[in-house]
C-alpha atoms as a PDB file:
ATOM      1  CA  UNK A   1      24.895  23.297   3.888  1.00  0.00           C
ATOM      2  CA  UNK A   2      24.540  26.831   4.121  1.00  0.00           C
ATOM      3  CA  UNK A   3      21.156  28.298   4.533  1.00  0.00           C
ATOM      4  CA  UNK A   4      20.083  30.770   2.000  1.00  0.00           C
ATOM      5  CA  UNK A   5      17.445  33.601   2.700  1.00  0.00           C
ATOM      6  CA  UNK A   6      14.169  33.544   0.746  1.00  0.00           C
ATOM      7  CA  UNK A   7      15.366  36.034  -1.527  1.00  0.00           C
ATOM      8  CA  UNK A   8      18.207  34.446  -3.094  1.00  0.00           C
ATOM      9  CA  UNK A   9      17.001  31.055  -3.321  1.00  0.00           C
ATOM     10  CA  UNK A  10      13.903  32.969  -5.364  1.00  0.00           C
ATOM     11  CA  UNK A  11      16.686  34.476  -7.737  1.00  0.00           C
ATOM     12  CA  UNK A  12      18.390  30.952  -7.822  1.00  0.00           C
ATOM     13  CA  UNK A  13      14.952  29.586  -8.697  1.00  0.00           C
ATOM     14  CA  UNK A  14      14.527  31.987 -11.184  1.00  0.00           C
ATOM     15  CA  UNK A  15      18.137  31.552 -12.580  1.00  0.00           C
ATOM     16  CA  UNK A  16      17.793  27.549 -12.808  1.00  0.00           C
ATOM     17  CA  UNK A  17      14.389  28.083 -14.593  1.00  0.00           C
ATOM     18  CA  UNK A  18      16.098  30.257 -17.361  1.00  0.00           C
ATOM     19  CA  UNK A  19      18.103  27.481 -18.133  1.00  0.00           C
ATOM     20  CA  UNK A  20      14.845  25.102 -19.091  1.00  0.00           C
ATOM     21  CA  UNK A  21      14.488  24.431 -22.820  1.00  0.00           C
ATOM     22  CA  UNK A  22      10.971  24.262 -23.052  1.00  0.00           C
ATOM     23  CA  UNK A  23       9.768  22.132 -25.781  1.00  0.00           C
ATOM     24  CA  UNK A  24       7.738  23.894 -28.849  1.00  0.00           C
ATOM     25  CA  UNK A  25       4.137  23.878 -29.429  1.00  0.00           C
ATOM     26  CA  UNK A  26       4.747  21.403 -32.356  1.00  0.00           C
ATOM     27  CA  UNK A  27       7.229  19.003 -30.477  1.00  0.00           C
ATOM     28  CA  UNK A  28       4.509  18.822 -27.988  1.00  0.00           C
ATOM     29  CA  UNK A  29       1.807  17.644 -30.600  1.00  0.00           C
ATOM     30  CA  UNK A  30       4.525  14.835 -32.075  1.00  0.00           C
ATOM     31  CA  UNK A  31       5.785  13.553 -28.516  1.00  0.00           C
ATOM     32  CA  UNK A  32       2.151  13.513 -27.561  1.00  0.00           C
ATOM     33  CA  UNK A  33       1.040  11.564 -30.704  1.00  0.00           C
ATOM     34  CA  UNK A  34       3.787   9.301 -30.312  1.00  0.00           C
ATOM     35  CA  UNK A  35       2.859   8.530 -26.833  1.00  0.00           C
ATOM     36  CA  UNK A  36      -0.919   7.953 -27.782  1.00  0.00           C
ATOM     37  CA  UNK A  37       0.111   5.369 -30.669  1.00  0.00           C
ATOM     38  CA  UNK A  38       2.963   3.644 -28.709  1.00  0.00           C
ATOM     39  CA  UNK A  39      -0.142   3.172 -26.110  1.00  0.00           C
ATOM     40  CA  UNK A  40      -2.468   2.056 -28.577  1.00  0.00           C
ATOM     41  CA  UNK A  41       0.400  -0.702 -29.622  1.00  0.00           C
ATOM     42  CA  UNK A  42       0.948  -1.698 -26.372  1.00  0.00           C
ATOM     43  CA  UNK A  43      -2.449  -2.551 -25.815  1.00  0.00           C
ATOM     44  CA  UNK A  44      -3.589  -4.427 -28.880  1.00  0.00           C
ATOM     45  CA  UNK A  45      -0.264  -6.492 -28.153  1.00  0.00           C
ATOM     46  CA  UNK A  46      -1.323  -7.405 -24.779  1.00  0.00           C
ATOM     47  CA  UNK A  47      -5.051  -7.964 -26.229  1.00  0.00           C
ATOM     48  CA  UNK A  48      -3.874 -10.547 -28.533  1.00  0.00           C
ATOM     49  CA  UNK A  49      -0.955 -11.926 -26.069  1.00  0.00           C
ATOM     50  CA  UNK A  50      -4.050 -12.428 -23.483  1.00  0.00           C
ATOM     51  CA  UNK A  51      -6.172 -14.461 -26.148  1.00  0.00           C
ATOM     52  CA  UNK A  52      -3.412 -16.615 -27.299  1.00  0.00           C
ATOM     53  CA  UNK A  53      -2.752 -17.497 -23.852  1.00  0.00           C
ATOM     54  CA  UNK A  54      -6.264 -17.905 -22.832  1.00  0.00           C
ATOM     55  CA  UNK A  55      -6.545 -20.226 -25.868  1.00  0.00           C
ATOM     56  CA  UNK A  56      -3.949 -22.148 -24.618  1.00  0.00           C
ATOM     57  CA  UNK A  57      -4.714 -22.501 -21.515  1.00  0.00           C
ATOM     58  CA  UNK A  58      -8.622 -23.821 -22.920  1.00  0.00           C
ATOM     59  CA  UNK A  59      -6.683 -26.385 -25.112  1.00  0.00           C
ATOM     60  CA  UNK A  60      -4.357 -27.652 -22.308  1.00  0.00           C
ATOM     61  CA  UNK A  61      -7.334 -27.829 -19.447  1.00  0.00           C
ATOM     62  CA  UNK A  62      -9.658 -29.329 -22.377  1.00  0.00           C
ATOM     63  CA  UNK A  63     -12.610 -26.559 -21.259  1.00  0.00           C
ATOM     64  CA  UNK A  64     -12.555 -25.521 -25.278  1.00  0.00           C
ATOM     65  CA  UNK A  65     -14.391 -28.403 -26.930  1.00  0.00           C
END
């Protein structure tokens, strides 16, 4: 690979970072509420996989009288 001097790979930089679609303000907001819910799913799924297991586990063991 051929070395580059600081210069060009700085324009190259510069060049590759042109070609970034940055996301808008709103798309932001949505992707970031989306992320928050899909969180907030994800743990009250695991809450209520952890009881149901933990209840079943009591009933098999016979510790929940």
């Amino acid at each position: 690979m051929a070395k580059t001097n600081p210069f060009n790979f700085m324009q190259q930089v510069r060049d590759e970072i042109s070609k970034v679609t940055w996301p808008s303000r709103n798309e932001t907001g949505v992707t970031t509420l989306m992320v928050v819910a899909m969180a907030f799913l994800a743990a009250l799924f695991f809450l209520l996989a952890d009881q149901v297991m933990g209840w079943g586990v009591s009933l098999v063991l016979g510790l929940g009288h």
